[in-house]
Protein backbone atom coordinates (compact mmCIF):
# COMPACT_ATOMS: atom_id res chain seq x y z
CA UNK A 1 94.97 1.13 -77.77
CA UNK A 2 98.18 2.64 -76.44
CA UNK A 3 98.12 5.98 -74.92
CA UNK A 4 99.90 9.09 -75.82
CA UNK A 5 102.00 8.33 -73.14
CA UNK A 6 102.81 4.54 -73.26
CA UNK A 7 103.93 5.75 -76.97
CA UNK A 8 105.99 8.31 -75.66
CA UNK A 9 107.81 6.01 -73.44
CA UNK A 10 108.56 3.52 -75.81
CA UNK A 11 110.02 6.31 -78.90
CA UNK A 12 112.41 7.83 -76.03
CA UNK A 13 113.57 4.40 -74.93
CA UNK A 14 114.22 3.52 -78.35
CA UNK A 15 115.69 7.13 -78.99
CA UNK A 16 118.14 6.62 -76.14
CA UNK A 17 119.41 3.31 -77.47
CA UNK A 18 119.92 4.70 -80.78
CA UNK A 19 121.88 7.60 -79.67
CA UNK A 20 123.79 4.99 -77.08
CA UNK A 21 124.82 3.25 -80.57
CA UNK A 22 125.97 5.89 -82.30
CA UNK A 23 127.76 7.51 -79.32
CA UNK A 24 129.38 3.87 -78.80
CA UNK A 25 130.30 3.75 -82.86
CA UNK A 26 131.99 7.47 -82.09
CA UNK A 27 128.85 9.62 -83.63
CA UNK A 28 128.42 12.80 -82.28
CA UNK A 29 125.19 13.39 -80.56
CA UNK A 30 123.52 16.77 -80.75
CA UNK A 31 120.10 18.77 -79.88
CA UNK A 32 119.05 18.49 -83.18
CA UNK A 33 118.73 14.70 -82.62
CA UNK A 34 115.87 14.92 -80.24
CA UNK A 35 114.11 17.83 -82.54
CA UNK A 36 111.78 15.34 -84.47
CA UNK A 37 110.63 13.58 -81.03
CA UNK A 38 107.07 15.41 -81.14
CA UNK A 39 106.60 14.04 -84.67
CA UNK A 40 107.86 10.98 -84.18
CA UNK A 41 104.95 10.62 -81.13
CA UNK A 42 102.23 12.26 -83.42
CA UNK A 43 102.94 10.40 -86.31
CA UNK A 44 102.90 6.35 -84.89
CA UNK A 45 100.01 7.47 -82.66
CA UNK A 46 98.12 8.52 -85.62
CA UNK A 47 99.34 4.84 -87.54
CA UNK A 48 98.15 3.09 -84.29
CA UNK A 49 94.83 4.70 -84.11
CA UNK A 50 94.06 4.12 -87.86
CA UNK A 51 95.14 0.29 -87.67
CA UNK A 52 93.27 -0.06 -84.67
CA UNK A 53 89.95 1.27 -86.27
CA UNK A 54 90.61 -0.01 -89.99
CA UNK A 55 93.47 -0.94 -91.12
CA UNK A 56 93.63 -4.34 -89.11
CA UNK A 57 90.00 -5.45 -90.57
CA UNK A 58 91.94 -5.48 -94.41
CA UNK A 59 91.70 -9.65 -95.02
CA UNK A 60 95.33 -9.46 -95.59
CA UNK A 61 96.39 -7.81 -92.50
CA UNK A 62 93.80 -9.37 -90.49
CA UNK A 63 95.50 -13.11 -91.71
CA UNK A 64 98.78 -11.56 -90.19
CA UNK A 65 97.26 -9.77 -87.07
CA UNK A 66 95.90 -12.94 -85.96
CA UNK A 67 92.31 -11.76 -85.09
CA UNK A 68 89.04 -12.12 -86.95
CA UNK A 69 86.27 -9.80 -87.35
CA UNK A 70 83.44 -9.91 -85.06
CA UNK A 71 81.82 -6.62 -85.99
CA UNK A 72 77.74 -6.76 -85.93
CA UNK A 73 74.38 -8.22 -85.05
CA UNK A 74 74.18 -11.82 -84.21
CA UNK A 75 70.78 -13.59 -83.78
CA UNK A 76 70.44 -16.65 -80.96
CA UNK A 77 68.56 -17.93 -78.10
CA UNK A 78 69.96 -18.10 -74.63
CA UNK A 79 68.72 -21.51 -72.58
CA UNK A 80 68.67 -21.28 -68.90
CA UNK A 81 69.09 -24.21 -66.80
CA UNK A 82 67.14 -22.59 -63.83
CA UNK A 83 64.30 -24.64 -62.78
CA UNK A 84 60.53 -23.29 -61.61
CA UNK A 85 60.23 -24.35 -57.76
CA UNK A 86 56.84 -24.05 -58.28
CA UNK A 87 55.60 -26.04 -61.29
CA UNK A 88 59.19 -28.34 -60.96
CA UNK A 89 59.92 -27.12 -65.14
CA UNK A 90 62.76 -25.80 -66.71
CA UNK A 91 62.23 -22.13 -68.58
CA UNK A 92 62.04 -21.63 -72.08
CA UNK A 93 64.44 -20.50 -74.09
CA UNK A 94 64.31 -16.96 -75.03
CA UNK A 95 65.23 -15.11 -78.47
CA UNK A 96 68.18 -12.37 -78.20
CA UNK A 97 70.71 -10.01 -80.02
CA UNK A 98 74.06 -9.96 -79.79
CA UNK A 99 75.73 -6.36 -80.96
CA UNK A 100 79.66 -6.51 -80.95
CA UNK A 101 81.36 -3.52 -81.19
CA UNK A 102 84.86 -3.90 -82.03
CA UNK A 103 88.26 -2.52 -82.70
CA UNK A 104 91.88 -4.29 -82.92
CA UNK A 105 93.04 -3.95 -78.99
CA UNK A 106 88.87 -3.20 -77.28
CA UNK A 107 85.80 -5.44 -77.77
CA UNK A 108 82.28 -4.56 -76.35
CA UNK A 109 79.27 -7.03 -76.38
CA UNK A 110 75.84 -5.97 -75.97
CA UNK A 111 72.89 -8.44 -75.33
CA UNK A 112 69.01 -7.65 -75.96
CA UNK A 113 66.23 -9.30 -74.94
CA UNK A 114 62.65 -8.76 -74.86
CA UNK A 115 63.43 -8.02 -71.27
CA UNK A 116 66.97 -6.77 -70.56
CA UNK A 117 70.13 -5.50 -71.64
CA UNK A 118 73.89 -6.47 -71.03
CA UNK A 119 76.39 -3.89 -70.91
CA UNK A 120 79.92 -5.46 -71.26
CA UNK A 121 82.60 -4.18 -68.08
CA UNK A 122 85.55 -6.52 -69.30
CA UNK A 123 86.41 -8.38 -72.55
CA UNK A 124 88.48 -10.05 -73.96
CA UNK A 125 89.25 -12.37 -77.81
CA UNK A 126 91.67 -15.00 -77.00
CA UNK A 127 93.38 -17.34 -79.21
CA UNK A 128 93.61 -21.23 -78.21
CA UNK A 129 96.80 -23.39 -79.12
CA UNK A 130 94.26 -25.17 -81.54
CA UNK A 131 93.73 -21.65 -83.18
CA UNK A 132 89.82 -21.61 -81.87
CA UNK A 133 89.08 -18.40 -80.74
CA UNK A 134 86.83 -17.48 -77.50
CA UNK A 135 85.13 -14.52 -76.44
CA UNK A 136 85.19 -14.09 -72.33
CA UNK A 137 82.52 -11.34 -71.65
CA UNK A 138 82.27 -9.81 -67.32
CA UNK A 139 78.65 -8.14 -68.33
CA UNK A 140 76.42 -6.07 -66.03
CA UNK A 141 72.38 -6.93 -66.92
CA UNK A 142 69.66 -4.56 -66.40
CA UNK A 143 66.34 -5.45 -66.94
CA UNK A 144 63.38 -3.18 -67.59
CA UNK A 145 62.12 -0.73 -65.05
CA UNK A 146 58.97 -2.22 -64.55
CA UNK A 147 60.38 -6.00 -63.99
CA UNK A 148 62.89 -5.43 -61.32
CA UNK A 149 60.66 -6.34 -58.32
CA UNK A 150 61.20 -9.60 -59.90
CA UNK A 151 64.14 -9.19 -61.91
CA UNK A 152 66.68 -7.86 -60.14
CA UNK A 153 69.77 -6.08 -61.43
CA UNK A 154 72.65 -8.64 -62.15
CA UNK A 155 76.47 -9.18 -63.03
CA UNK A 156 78.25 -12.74 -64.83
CA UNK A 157 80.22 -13.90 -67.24
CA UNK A 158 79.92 -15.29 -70.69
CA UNK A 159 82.47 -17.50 -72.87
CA UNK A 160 81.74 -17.76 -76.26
CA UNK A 161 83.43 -20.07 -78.62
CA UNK A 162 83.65 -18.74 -82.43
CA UNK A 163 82.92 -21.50 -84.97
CA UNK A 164 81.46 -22.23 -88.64
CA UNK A 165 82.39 -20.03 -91.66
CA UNK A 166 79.31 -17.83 -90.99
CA UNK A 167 80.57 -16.93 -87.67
CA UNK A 168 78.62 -18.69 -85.35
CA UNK A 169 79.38 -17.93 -81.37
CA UNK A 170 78.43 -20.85 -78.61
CA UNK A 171 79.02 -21.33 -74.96
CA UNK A 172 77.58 -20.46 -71.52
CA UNK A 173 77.02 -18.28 -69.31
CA UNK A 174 76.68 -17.84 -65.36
CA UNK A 175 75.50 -14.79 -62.90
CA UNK A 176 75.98 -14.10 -59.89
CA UNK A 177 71.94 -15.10 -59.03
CA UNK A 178 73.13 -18.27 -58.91
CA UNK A 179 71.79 -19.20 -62.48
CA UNK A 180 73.49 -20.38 -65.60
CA UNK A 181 73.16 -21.56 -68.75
CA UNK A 182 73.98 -21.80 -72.59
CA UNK A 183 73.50 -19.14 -75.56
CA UNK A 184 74.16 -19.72 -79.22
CA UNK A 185 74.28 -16.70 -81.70
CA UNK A 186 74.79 -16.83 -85.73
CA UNK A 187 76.08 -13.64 -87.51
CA UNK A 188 73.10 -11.77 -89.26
CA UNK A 189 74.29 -8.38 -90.32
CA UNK A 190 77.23 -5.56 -89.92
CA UNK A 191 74.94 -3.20 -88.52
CA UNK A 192 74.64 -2.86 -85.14
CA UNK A 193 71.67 -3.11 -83.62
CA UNK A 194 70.78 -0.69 -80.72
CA UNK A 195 67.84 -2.83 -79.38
CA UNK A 196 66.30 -6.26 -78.78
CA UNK A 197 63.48 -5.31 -81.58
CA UNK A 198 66.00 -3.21 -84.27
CA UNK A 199 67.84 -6.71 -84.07
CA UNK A 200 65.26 -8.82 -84.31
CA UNK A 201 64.51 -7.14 -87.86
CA UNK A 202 67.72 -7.28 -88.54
CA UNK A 203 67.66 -11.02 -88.15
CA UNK A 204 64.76 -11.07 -90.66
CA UNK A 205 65.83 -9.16 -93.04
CA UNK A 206 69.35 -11.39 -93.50
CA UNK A 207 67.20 -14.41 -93.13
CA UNK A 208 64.81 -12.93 -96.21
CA UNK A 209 67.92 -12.09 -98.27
CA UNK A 210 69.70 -15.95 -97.36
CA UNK A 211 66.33 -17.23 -98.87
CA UNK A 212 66.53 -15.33 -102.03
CA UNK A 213 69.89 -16.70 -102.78
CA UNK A 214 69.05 -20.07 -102.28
């Protein structure tokens, strides 16, 4: 969101063109016109900060802001396409959480699994020509304590392609291990999940309630 500052900026500049105009149209220009400056600031930063927390997630608004709602646990398996040099095989695929935490202007995506976590240092939504929208994640992944001698601490980068009416993200992923791969996650809740295991019952408890109204 823009800063106090940036805000700032932008009200004088726009200040100083108005009072260009009227000076030009043969106004007169006194102190008093620069007075409300301090409310002016106050009172767009506090617009800005509500539409950037709520206001923008209203369907309405959120048809004309142009950006859809990602909030929440997803559910999905990520596929690796390293291969054992020992036994020759590819690995399995593994179960994980997705938690997105999101606002209009910041996005943060958090991975779980059994294993790690994913702590997101960039992101960004962007919005194709075709109107498809992807999600390009620069994550740092730290696995458990006790599976680093084999596991090491790791960065990448995830895109994530939004699709299906139940919000369904796909794509692949790469690290700087030299692996890569493919995840899949489906929307499962608005809660966010803080864990691999508070997600995975989150998963089951929207896949209990999707069998109930069926």
């Amino acid at each position: 969101m823009p800063g106090r500052l940036h805000i700032s900026i932008l009200v004088g500049l726009v200040a100083c063109t108005w009072a260009v105009v009227l000076v030009v149209a043969g106004s007169e220009i006194g102190w008093e016109f620069a007075k409300p400056f301090s409310l002016v600031v106050g009172f767009i930063s506090g617009v800005l900060a509500c539409f950037d927390r709520w206001l923008w997630r209203w369907p309405l608004v959120r048809v004309v802001a142009g950006r859809p709602d990602l909030e929440g646990t997803y559910w999905g398996r990520i596929r690796s396409e390293w291969v054992d040099p020992a036994t020759g095989q590819e690995v399995v695929p593994i179960s994980a959480a997705l938690v997105i935490r999101q606002s209009y202007f910041n996005i943060i995506a958090t991975v779980f699994t059994e294993e790690s976590a994913s702590t997101t240092i960039a992101a960004a939504l962007d919005r194709a020509s075709d109107d498809r929208f992807t999600l390009s994640v620069v994550y740092r992944n730290e696995p458990r304590l006790s599976l680093q001698d084999h596991s090491r601490i790791h960065h990448g980068g995830v895109r994530l392609q939004l699709a299906g009416p139940n919000i369904r993200l796909h794509g692949s992923y790469w690290t700087d291990r030299n692996t890569k791969g493919e995840m899949e996650f489906t929307h499962v809740s608005r809660n966010r999940a803080t864990d691999f295991e508070e997600g995975k019952a989150i998963a089951g408890q929207g896949a209990k309630l999707r069998g109930r109204k069926r």
